[in-house]
PDB file of N, CA and C in Angstrom:
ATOM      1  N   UNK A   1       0.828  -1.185   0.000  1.00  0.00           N
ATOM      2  CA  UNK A   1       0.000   0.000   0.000  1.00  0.00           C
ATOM      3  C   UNK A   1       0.871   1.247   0.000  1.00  0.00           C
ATOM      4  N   UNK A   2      -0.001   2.306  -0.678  1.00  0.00           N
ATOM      5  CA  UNK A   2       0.930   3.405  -0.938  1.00  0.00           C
ATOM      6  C   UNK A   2       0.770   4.073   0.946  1.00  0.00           C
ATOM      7  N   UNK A   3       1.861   5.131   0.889  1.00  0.00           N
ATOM      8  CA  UNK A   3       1.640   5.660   2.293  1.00  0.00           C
ATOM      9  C   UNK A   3       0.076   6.365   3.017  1.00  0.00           C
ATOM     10  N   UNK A   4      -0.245   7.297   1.385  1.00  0.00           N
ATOM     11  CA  UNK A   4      -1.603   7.632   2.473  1.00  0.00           C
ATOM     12  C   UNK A   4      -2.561   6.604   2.353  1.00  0.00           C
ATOM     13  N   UNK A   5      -2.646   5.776   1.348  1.00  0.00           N
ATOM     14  CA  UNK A   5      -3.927   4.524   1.982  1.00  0.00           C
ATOM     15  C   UNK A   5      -3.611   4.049   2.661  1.00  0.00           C
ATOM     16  N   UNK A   6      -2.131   3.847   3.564  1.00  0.00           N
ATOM     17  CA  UNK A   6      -1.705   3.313   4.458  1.00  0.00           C
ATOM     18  C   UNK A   6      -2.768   3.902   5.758  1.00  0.00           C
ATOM     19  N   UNK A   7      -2.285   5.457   5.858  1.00  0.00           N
ATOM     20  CA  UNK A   7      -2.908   6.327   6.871  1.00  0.00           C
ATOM     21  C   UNK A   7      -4.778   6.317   7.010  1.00  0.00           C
ATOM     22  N   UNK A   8      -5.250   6.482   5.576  1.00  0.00           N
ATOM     23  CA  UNK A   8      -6.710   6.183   5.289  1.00  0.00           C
ATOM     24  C   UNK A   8      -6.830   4.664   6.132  1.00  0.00           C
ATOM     25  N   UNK A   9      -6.738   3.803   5.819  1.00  0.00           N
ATOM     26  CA  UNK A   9      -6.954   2.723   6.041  1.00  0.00           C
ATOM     27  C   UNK A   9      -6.884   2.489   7.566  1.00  0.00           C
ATOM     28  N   UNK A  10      -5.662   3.094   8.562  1.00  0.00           N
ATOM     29  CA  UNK A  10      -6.027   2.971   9.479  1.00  0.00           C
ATOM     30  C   UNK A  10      -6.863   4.011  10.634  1.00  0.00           C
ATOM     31  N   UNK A  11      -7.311   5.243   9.772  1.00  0.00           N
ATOM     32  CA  UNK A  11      -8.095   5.975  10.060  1.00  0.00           C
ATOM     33  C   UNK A  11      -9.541   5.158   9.842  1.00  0.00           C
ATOM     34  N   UNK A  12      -9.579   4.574   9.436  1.00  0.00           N
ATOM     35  CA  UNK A  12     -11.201   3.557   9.138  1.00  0.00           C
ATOM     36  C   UNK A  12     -10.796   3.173  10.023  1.00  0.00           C
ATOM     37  N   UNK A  13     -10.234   1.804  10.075  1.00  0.00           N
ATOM     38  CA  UNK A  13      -9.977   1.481  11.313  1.00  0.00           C
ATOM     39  C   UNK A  13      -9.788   1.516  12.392  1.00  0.00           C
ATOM     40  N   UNK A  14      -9.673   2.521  13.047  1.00  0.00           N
ATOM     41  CA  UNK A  14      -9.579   3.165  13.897  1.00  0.00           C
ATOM     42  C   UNK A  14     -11.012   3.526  14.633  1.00  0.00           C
ATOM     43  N   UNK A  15     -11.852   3.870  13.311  1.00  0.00           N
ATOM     44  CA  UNK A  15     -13.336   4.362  13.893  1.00  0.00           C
ATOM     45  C   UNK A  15     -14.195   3.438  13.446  1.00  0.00           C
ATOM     46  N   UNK A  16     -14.100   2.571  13.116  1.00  0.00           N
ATOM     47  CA  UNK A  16     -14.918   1.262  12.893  1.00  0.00           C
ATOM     48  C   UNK A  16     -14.438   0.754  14.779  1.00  0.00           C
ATOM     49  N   UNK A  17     -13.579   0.756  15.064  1.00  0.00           N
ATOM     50  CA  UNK A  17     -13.344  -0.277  16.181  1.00  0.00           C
ATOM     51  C   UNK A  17     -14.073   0.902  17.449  1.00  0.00           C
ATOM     52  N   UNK A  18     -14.146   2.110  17.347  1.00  0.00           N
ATOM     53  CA  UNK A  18     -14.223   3.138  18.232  1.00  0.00           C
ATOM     54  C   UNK A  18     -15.984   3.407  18.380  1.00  0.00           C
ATOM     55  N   UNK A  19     -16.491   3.157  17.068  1.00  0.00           N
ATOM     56  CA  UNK A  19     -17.848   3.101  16.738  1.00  0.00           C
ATOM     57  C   UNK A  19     -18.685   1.924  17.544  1.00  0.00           C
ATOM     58  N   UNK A  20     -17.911   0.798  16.895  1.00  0.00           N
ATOM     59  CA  UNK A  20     -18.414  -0.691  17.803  1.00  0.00           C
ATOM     60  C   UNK A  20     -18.415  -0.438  19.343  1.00  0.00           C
ATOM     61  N   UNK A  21     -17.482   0.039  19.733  1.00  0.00           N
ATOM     62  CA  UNK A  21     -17.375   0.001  21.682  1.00  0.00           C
ATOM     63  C   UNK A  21     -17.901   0.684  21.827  1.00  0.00           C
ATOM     64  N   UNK A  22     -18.557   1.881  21.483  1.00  0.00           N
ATOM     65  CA  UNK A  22     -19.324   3.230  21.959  1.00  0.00           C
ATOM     66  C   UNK A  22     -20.616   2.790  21.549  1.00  0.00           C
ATOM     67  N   UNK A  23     -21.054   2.351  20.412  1.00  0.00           N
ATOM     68  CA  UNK A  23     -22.564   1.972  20.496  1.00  0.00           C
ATOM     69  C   UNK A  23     -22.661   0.919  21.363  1.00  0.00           C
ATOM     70  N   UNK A  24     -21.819  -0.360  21.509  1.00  0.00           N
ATOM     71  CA  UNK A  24     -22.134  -0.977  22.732  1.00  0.00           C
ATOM     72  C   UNK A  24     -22.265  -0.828  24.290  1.00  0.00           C
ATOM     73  N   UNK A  25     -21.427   0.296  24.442  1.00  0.00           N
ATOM     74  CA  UNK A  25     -21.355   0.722  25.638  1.00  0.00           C
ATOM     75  C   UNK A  25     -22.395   1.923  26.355  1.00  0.00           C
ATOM     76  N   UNK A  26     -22.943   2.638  25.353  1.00  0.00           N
ATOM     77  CA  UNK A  26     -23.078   3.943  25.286  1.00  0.00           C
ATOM     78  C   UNK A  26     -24.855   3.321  25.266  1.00  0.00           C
ATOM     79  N   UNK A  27     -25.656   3.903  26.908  1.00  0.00           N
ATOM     80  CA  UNK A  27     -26.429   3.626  26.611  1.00  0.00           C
ATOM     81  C   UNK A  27     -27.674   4.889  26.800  1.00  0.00           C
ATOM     82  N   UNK A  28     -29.074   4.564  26.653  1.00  0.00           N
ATOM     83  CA  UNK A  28     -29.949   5.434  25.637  1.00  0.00           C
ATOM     84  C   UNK A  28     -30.456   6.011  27.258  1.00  0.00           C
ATOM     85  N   UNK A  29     -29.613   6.683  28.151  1.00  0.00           N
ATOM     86  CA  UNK A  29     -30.109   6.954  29.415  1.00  0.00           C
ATOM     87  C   UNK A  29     -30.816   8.629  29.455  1.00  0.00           C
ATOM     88  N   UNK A  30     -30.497   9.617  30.254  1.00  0.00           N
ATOM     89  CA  UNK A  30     -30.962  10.860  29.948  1.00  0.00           C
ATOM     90  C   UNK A  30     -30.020  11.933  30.374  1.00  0.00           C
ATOM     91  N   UNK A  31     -28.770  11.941  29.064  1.00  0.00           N
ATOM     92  CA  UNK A  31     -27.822  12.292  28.703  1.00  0.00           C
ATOM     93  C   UNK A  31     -28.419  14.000  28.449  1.00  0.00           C
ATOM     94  N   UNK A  32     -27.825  14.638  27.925  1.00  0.00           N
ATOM     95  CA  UNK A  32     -27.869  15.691  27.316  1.00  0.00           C
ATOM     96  C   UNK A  32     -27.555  15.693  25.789  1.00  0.00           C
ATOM     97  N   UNK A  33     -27.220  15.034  25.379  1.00  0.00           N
ATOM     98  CA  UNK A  33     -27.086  14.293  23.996  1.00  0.00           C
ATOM     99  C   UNK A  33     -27.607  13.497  23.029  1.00  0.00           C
ATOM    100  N   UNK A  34     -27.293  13.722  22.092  1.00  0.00           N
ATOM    101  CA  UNK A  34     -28.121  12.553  21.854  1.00  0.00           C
ATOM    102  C   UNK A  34     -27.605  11.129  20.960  1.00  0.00           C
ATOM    103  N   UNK A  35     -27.407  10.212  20.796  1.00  0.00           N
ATOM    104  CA  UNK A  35     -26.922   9.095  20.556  1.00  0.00           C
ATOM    105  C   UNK A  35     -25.804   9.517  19.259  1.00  0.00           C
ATOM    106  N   UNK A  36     -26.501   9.760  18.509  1.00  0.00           N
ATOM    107  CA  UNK A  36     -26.129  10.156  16.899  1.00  0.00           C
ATOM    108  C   UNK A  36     -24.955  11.207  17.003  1.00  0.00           C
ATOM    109  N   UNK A  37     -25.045  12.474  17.974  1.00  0.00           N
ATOM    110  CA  UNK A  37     -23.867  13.024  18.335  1.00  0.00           C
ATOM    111  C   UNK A  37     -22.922  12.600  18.520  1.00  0.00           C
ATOM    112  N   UNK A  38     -23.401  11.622  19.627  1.00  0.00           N
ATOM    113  CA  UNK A  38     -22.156  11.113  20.161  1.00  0.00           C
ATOM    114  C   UNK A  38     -21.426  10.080  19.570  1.00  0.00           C
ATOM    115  N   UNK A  39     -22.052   9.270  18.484  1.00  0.00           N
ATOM    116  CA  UNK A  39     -21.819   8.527  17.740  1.00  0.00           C
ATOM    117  C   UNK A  39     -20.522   9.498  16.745  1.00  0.00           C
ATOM    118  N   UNK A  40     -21.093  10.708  15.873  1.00  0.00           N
ATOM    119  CA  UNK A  40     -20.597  11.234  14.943  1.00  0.00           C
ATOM    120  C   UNK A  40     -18.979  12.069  15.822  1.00  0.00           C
ATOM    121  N   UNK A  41     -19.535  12.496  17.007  1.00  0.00           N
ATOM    122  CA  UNK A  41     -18.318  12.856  17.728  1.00  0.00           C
ATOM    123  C   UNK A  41     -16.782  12.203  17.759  1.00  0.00           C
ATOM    124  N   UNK A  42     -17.160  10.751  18.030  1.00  0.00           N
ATOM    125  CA  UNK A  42     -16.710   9.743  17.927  1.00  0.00           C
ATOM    126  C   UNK A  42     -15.469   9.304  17.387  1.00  0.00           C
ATOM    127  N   UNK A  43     -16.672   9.202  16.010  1.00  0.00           N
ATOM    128  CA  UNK A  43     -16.286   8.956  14.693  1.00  0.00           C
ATOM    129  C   UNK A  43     -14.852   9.795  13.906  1.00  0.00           C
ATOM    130  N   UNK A  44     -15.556  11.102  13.980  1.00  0.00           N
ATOM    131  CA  UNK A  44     -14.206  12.555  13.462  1.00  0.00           C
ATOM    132  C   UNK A  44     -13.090  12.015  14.423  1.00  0.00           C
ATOM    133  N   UNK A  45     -13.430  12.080  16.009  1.00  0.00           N
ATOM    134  CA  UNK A  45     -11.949  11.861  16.320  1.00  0.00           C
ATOM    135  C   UNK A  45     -11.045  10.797  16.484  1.00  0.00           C
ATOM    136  N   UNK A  46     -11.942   9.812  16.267  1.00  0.00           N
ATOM    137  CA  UNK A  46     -11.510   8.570  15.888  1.00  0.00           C
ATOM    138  C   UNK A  46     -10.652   8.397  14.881  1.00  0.00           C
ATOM    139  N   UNK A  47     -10.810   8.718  13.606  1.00  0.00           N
ATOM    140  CA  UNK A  47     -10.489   8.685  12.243  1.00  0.00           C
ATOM    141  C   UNK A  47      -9.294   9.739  12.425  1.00  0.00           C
ATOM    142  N   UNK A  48      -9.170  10.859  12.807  1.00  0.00           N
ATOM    143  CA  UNK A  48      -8.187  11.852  13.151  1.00  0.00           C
ATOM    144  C   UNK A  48      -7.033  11.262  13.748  1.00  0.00           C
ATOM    145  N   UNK A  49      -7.420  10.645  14.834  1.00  0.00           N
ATOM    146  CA  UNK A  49      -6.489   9.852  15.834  1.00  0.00           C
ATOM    147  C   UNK A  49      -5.442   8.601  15.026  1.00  0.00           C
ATOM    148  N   UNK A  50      -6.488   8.134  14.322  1.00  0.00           N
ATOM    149  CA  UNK A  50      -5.564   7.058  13.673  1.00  0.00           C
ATOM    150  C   UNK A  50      -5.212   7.751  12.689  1.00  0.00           C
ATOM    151  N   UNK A  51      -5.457   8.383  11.541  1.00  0.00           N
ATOM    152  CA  UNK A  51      -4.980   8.822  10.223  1.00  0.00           C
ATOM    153  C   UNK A  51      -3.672   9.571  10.953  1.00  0.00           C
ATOM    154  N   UNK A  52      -3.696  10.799  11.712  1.00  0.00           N
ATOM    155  CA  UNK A  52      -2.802  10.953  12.052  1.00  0.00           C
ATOM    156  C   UNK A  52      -1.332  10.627  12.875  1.00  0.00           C
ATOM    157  N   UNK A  53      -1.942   9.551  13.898  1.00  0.00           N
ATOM    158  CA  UNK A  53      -0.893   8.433  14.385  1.00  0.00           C
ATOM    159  C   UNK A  53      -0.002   8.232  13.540  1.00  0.00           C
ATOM    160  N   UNK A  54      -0.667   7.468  12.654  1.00  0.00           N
ATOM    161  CA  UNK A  54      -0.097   6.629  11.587  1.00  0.00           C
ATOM    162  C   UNK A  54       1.011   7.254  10.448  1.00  0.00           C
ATOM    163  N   UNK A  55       0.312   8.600  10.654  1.00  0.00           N
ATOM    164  CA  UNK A  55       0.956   9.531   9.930  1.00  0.00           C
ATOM    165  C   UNK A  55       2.567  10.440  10.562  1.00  0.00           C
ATOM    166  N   UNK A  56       2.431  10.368  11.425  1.00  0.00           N
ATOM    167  CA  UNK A  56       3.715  11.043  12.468  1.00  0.00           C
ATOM    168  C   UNK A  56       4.338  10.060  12.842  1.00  0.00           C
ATOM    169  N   UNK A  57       4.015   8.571  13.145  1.00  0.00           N
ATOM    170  CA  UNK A  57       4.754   7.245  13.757  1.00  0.00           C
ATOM    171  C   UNK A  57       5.912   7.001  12.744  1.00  0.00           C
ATOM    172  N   UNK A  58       6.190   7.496  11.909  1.00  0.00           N
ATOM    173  CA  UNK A  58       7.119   6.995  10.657  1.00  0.00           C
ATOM    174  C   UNK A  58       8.614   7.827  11.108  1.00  0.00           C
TER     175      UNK A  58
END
């Protein structure tokens, strides 16, 4: 793989695995939020976290 599908790839990854534990964990109580936020919240820094890891670890 070239370097940035390297970084893409584990930016998915990253929020695929971050997505799974938070909808499992994350439950429908009386938050101030609302699921989908916190879902999408998530998600951005999820994908950030790994794309960029991946990206400075070299």
């Amino acid at each position: 793989m070239s370097g940035l599908t390297t970084h893409v790839a584990n930016g998915v990854i990253s929020v695929v695995i971050s997505l799974v534990v938070t909808a499992v964990f994350s439950d429908t109580g009386r938050d101030a939020w609302d699921r989908s936020e916190l879902l999408a919240a998530v998600g951005i820094t999820a994908f950030l976290s790994g794309f960029f890891t991946s990206y400075y670890a070299k």
